[in-house]
ModelCIF file with pLDDT and N, C-alpha, C, O atoms, coordinates in Angstrom:
data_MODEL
#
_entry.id   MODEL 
#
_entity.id                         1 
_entity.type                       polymer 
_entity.pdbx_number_of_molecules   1 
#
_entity_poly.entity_id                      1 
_entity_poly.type                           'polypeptide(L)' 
_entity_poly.nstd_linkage                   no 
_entity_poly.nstd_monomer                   no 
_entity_poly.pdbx_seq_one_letter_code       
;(UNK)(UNK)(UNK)(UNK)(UNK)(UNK)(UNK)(UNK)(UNK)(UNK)(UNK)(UNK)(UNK)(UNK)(UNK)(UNK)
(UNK)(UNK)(UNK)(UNK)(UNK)(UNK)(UNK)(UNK)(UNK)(UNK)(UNK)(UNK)(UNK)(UNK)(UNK)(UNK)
(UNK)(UNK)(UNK)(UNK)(UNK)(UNK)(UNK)(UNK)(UNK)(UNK)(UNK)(UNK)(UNK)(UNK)
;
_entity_poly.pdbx_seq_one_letter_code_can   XXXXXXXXXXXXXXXXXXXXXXXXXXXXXXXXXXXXXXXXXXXXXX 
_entity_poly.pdbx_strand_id                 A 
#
loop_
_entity_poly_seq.entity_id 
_entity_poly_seq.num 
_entity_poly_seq.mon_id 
_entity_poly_seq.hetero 
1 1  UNK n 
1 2  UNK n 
1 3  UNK n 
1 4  UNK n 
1 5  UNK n 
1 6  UNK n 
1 7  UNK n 
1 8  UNK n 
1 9  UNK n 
1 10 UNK n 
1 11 UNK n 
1 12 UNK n 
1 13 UNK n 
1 14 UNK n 
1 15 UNK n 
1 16 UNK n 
1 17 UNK n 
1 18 UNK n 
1 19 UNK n 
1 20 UNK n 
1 21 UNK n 
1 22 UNK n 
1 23 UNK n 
1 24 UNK n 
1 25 UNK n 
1 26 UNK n 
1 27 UNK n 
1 28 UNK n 
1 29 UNK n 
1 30 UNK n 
1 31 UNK n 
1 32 UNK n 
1 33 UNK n 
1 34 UNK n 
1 35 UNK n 
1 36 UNK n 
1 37 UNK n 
1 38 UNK n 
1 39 UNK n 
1 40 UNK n 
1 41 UNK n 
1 42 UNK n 
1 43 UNK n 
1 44 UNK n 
1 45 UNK n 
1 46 UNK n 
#
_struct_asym.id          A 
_struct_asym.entity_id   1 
#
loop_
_ma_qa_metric.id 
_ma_qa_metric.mode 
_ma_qa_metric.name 
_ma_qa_metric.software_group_id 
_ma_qa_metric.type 
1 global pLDDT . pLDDT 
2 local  pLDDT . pLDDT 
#
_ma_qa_metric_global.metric_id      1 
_ma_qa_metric_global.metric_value   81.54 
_ma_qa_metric_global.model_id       1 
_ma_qa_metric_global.ordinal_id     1 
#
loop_
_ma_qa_metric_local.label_asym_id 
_ma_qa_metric_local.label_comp_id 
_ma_qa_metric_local.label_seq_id 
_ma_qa_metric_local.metric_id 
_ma_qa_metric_local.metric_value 
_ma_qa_metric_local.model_id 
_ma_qa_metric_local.ordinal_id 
A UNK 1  2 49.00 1 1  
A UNK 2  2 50.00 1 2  
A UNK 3  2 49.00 1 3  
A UNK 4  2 50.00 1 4  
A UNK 5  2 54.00 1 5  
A UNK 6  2 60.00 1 6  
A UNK 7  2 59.00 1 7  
A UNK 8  2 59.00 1 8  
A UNK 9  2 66.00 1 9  
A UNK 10 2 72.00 1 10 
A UNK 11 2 80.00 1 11 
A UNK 12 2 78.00 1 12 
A UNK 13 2 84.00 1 13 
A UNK 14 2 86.00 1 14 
A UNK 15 2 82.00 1 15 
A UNK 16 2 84.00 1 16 
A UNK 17 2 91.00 1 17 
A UNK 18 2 89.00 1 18 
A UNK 19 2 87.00 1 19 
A UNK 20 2 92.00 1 20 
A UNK 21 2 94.00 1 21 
A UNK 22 2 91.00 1 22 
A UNK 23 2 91.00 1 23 
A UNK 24 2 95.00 1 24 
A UNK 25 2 94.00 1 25 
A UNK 26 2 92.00 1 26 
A UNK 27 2 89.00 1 27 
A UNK 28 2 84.00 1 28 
A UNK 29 2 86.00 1 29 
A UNK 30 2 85.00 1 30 
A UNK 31 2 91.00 1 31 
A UNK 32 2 91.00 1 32 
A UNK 33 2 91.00 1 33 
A UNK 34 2 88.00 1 34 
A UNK 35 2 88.00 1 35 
A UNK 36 2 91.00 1 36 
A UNK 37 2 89.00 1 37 
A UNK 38 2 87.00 1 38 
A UNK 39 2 88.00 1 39 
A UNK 40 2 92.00 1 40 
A UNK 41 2 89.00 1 41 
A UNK 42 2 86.00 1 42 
A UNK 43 2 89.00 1 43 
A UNK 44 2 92.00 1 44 
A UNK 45 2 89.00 1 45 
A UNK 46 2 88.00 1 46 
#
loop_
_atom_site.group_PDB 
_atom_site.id 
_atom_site.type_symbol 
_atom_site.label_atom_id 
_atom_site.label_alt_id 
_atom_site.label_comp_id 
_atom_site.label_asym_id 
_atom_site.label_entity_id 
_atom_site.label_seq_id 
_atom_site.pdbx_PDB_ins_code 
_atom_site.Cartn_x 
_atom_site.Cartn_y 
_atom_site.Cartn_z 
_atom_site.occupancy 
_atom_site.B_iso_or_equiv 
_atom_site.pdbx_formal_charge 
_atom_site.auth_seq_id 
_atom_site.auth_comp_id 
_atom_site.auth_asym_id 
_atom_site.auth_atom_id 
_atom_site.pdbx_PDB_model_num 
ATOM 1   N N  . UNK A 1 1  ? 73.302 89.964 -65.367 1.00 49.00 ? 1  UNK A N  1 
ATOM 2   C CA . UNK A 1 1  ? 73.781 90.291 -66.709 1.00 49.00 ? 1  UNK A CA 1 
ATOM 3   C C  . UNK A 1 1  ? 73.871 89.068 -67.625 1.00 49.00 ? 1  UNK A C  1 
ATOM 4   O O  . UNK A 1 1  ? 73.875 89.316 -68.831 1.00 49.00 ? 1  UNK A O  1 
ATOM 5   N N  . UNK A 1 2  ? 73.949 87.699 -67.219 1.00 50.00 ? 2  UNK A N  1 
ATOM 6   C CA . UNK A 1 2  ? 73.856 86.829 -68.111 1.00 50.00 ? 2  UNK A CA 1 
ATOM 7   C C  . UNK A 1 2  ? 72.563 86.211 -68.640 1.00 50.00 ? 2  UNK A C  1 
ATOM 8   O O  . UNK A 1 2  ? 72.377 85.147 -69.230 1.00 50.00 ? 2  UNK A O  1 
ATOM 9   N N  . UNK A 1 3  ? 71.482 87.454 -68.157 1.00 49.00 ? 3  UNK A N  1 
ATOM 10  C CA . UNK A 1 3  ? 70.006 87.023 -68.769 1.00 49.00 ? 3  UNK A CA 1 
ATOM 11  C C  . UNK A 1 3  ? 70.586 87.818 -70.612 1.00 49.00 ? 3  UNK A C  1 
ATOM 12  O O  . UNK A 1 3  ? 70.003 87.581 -71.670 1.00 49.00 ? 3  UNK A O  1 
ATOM 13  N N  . UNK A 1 4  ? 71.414 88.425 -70.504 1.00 50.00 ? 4  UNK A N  1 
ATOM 14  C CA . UNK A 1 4  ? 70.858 88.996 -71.970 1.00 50.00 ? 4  UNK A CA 1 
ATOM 15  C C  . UNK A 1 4  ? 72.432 90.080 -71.943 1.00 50.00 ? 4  UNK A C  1 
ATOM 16  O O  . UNK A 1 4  ? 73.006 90.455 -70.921 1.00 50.00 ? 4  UNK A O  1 
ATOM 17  N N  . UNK A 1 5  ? 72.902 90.436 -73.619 1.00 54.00 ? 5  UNK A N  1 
ATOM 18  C CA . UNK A 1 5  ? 73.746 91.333 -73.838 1.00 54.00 ? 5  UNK A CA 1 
ATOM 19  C C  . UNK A 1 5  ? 73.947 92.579 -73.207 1.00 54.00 ? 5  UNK A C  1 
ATOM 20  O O  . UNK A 1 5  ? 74.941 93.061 -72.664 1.00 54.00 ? 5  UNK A O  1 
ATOM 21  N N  . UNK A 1 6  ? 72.573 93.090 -73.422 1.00 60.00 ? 6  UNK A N  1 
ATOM 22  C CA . UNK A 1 6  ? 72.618 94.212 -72.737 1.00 60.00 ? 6  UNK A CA 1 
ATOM 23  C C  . UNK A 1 6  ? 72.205 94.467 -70.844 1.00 60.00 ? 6  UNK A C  1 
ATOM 24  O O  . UNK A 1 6  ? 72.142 95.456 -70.113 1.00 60.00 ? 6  UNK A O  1 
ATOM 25  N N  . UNK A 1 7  ? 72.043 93.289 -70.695 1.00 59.00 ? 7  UNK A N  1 
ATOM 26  C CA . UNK A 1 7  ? 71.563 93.222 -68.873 1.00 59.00 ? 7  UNK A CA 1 
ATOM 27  C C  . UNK A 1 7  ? 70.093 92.871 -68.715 1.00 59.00 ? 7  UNK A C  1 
ATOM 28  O O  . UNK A 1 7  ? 69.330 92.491 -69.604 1.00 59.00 ? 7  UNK A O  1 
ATOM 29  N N  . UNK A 1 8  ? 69.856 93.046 -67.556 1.00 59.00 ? 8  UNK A N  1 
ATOM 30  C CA . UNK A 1 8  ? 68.109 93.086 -67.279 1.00 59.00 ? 8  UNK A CA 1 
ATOM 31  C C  . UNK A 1 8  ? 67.243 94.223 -67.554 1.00 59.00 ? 8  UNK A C  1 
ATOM 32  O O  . UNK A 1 8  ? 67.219 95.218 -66.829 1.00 59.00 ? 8  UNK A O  1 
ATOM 33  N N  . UNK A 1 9  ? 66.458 94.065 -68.707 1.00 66.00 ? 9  UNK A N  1 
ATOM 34  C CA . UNK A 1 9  ? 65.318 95.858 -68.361 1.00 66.00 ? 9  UNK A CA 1 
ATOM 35  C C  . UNK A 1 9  ? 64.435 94.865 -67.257 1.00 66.00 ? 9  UNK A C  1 
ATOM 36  O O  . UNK A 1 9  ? 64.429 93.666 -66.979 1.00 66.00 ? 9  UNK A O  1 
ATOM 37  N N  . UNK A 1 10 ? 63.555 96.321 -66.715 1.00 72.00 ? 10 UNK A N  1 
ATOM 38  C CA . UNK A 1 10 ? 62.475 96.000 -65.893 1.00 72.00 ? 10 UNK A CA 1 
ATOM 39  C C  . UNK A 1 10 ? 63.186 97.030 -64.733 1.00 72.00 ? 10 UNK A C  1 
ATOM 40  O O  . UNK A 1 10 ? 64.167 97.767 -64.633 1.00 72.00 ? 10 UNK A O  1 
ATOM 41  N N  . UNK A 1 11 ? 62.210 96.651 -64.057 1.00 80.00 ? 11 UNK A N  1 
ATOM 42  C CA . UNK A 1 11 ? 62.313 96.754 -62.723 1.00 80.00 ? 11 UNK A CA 1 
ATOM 43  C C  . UNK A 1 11 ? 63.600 95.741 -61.301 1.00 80.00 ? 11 UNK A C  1 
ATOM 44  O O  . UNK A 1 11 ? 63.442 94.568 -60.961 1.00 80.00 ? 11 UNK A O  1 
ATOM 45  N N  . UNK A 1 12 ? 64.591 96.575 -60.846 1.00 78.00 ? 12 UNK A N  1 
ATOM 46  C CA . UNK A 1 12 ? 65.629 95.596 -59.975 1.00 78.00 ? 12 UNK A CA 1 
ATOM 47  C C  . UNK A 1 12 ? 64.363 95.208 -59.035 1.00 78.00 ? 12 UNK A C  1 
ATOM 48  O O  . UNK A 1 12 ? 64.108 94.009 -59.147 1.00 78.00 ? 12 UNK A O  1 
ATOM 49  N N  . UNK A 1 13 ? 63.745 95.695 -58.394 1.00 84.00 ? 13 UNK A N  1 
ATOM 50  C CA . UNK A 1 13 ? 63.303 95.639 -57.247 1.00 84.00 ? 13 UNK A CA 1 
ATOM 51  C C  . UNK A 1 13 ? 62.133 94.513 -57.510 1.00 84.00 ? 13 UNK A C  1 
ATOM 52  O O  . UNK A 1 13 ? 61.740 93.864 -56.541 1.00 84.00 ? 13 UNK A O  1 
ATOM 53  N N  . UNK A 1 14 ? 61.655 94.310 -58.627 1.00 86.00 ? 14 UNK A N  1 
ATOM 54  C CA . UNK A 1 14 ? 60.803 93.028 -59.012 1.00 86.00 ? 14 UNK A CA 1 
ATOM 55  C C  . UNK A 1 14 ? 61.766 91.922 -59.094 1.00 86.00 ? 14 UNK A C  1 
ATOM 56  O O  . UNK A 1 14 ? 61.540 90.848 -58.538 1.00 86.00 ? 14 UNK A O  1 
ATOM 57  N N  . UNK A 1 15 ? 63.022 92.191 -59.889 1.00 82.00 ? 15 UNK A N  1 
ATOM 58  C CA . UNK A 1 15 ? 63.736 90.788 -60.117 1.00 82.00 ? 15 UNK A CA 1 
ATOM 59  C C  . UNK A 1 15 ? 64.222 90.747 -58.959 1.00 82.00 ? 15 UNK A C  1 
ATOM 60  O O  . UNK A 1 15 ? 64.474 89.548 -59.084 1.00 82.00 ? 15 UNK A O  1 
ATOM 61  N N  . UNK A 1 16 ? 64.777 91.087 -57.401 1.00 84.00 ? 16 UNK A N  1 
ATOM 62  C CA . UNK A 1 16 ? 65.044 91.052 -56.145 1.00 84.00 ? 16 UNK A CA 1 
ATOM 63  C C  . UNK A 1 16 ? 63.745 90.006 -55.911 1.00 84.00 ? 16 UNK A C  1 
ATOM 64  O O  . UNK A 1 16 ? 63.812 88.802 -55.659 1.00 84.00 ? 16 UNK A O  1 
ATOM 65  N N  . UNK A 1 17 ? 62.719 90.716 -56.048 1.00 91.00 ? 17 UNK A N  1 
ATOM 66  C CA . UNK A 1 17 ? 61.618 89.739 -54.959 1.00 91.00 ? 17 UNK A CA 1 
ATOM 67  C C  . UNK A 1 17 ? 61.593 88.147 -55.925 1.00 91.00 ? 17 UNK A C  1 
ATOM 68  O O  . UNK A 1 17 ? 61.445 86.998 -55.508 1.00 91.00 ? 17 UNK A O  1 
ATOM 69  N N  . UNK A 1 18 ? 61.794 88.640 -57.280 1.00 89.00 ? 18 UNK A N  1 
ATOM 70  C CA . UNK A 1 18 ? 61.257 86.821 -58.246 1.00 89.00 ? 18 UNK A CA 1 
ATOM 71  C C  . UNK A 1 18 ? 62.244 85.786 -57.283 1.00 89.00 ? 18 UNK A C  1 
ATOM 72  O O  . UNK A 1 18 ? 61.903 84.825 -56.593 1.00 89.00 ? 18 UNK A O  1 
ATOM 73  N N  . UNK A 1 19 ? 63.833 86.478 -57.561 1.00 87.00 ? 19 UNK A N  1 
ATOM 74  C CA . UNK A 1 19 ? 65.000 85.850 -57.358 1.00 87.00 ? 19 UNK A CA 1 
ATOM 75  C C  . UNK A 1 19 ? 64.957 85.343 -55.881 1.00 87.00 ? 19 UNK A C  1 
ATOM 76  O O  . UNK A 1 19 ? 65.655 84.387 -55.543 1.00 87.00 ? 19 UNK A O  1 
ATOM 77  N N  . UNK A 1 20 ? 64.112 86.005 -54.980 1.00 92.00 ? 20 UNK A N  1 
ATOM 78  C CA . UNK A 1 20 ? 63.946 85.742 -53.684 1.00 92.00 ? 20 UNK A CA 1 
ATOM 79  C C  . UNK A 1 20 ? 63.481 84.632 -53.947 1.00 92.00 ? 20 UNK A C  1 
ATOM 80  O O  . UNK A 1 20 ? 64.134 83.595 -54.054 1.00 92.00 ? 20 UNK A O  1 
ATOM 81  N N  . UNK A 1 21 ? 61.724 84.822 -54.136 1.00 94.00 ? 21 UNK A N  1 
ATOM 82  C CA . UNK A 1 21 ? 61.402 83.464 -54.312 1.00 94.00 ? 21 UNK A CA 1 
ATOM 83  C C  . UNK A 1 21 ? 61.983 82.206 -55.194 1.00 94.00 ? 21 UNK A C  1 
ATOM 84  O O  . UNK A 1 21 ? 61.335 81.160 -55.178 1.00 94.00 ? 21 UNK A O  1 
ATOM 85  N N  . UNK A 1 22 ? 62.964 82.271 -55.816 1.00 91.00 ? 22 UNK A N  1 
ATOM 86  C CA . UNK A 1 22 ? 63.353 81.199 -56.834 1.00 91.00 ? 22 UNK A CA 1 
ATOM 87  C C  . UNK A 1 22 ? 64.253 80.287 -55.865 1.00 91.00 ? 22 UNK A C  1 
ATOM 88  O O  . UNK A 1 22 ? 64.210 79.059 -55.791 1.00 91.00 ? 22 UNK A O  1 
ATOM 89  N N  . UNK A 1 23 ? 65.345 81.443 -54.903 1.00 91.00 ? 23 UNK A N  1 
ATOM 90  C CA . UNK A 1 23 ? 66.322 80.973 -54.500 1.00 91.00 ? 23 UNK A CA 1 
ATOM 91  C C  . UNK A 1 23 ? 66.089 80.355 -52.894 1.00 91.00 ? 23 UNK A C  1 
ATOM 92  O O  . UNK A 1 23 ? 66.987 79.738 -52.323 1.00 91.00 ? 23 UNK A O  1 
ATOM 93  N N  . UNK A 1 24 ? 64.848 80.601 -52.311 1.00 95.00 ? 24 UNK A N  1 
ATOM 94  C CA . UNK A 1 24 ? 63.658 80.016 -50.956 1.00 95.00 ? 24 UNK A CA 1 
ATOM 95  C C  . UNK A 1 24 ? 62.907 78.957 -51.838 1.00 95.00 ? 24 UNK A C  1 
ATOM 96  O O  . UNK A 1 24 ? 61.839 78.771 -51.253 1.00 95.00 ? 24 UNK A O  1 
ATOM 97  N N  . UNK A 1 25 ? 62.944 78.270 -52.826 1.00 94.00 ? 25 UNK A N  1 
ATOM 98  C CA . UNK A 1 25 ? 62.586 76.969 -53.626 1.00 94.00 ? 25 UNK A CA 1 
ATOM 99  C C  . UNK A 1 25 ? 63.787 76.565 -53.834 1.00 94.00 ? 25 UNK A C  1 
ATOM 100 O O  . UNK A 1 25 ? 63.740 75.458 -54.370 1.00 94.00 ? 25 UNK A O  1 
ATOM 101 N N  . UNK A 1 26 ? 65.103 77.007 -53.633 1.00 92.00 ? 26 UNK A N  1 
ATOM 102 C CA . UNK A 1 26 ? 65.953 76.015 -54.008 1.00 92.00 ? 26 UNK A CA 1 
ATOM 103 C C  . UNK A 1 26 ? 66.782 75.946 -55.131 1.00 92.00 ? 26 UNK A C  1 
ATOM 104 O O  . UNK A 1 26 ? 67.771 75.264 -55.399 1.00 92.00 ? 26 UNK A O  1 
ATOM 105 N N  . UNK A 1 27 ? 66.196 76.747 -55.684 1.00 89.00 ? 27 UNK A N  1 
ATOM 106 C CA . UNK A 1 27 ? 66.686 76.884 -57.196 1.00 89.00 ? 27 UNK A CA 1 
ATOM 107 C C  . UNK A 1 27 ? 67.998 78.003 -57.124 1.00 89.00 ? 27 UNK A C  1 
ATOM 108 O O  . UNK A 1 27 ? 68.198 78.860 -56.263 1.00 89.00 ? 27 UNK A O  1 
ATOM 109 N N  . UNK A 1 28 ? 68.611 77.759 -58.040 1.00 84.00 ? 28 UNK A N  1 
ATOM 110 C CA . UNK A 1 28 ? 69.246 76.754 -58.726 1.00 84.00 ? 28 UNK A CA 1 
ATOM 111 C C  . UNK A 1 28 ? 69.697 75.254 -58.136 1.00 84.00 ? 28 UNK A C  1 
ATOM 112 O O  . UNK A 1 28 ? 70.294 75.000 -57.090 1.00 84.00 ? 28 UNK A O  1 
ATOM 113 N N  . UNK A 1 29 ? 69.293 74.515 -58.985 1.00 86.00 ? 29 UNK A N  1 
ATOM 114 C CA . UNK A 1 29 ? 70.008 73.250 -58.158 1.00 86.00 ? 29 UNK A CA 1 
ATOM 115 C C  . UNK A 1 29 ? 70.238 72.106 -59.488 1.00 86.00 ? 29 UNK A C  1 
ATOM 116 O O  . UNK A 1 29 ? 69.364 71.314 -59.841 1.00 86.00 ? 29 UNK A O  1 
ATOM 117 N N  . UNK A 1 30 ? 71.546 72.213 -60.092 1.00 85.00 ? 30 UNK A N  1 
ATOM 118 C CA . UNK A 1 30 ? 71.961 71.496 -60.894 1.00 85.00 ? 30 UNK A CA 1 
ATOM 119 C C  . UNK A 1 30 ? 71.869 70.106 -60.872 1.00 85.00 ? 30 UNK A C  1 
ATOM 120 O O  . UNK A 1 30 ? 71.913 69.377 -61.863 1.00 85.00 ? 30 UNK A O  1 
ATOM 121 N N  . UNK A 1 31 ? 71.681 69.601 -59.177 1.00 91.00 ? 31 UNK A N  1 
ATOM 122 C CA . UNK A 1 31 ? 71.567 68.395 -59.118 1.00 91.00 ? 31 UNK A CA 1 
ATOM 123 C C  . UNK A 1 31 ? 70.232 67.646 -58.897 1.00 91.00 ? 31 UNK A C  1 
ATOM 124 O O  . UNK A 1 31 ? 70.101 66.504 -58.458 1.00 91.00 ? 31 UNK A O  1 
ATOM 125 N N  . UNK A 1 32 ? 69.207 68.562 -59.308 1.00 91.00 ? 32 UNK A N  1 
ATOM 126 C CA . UNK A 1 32 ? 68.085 68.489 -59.480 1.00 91.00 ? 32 UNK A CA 1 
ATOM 127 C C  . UNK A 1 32 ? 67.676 67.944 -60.198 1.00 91.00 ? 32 UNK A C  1 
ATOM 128 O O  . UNK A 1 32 ? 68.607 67.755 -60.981 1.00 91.00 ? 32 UNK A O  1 
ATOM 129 N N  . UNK A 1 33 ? 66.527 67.305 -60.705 1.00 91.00 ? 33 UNK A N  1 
ATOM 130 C CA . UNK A 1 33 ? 65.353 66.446 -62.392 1.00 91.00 ? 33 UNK A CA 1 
ATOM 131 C C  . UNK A 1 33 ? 65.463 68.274 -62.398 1.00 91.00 ? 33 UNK A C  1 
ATOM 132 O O  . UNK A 1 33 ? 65.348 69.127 -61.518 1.00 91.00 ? 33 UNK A O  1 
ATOM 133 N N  . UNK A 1 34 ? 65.764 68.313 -63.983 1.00 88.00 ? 34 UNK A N  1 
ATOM 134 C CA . UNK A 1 34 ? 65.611 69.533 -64.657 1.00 88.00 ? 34 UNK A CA 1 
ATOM 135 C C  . UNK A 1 34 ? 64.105 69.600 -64.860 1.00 88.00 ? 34 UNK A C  1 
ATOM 136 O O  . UNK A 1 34 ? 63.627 70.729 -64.743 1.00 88.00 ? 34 UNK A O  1 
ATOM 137 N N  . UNK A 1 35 ? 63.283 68.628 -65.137 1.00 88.00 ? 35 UNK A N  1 
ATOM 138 C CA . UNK A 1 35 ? 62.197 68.641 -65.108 1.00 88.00 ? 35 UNK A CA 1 
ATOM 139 C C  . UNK A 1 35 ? 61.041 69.226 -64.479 1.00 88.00 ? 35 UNK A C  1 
ATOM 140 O O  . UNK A 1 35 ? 59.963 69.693 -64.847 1.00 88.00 ? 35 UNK A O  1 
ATOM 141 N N  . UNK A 1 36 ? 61.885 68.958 -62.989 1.00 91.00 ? 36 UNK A N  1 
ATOM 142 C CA . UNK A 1 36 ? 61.008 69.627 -61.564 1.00 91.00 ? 36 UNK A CA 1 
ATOM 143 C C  . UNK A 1 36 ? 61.435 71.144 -61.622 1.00 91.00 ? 36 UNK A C  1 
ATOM 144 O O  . UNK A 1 36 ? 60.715 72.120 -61.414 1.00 91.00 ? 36 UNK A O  1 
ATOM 145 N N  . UNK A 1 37 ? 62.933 71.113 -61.994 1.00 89.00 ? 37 UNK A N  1 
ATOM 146 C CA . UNK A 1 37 ? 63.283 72.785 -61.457 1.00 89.00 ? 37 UNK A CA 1 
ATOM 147 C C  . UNK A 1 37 ? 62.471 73.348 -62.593 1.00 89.00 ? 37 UNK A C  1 
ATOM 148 O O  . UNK A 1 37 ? 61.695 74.294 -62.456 1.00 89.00 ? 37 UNK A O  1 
ATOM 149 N N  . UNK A 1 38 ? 62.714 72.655 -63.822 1.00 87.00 ? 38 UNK A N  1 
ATOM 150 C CA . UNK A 1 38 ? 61.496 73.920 -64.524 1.00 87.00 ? 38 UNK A CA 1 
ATOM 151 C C  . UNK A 1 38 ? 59.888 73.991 -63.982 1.00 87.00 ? 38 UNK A C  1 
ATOM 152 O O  . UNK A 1 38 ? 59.208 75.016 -63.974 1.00 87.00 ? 38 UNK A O  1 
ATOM 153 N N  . UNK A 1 39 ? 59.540 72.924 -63.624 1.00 88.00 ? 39 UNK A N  1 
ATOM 154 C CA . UNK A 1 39 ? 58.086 73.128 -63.270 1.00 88.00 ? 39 UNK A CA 1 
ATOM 155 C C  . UNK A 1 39 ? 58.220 74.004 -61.608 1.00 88.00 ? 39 UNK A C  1 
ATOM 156 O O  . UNK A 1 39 ? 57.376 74.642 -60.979 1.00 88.00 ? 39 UNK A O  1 
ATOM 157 N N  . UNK A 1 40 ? 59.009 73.825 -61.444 1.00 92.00 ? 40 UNK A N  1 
ATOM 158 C CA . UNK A 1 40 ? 58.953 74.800 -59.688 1.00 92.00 ? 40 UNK A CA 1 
ATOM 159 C C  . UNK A 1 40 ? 59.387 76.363 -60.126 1.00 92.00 ? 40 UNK A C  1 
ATOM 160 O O  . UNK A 1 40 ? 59.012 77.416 -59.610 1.00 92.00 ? 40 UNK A O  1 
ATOM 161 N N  . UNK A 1 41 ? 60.128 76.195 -61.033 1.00 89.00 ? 41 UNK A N  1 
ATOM 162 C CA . UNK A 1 41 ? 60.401 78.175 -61.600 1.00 89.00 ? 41 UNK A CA 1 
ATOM 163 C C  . UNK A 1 41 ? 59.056 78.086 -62.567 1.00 89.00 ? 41 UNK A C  1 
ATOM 164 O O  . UNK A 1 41 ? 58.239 78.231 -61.657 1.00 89.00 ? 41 UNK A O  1 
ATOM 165 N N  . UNK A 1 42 ? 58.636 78.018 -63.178 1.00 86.00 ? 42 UNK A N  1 
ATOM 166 C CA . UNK A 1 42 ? 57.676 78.376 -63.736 1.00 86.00 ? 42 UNK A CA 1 
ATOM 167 C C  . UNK A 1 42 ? 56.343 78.154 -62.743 1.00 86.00 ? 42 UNK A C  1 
ATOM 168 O O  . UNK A 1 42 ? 55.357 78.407 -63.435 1.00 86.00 ? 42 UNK A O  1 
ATOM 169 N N  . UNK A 1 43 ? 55.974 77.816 -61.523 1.00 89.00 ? 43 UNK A N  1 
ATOM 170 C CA . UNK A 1 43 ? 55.268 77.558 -60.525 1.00 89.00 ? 43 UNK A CA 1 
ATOM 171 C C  . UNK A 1 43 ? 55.184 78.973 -59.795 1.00 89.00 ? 43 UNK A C  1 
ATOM 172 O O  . UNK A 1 43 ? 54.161 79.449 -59.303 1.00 89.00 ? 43 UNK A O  1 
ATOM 173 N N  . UNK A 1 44 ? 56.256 79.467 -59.814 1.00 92.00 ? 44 UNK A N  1 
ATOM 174 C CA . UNK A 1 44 ? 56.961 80.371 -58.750 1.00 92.00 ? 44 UNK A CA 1 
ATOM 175 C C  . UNK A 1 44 ? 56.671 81.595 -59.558 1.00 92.00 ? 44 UNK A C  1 
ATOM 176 O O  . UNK A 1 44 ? 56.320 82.575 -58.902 1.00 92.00 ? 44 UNK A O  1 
ATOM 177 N N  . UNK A 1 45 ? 56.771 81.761 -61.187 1.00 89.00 ? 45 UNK A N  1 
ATOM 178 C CA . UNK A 1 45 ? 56.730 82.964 -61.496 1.00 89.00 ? 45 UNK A CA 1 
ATOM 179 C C  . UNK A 1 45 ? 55.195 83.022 -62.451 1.00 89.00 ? 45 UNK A C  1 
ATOM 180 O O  . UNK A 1 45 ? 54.815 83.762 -63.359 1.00 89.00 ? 45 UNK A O  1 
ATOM 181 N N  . UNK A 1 46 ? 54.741 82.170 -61.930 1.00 88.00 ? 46 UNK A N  1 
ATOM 182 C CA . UNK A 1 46 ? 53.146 81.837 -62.345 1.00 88.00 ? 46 UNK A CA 1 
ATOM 183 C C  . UNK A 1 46 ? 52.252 82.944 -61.529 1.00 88.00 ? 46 UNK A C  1 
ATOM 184 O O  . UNK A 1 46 ? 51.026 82.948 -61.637 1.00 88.00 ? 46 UNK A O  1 
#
């Protein structure tokens, strides 16, 4: 729900598998180069 006011549209069962892969890379990781985590989420949902 903190993608947006009204929640997520789409599909749960797509954002389950993205979020899979985001969170098997590691991501979120605040203590990360913001640099890399954006190039590894945008890698990931490439």
């Amino acid at each position: 729900a903190s993608w947006g006011y009204q929640g997520v549209d789409g599909d749960p069962a797509t954002a389950v598998r993205l979020w899979t892969l985001l969170t098997a890379a590691g991501l979120p990781d605040l203590d990360r180069d913001q640099r890399e985590v954006h190039r590894t989420a945008l890698g990931i949902i490439e």
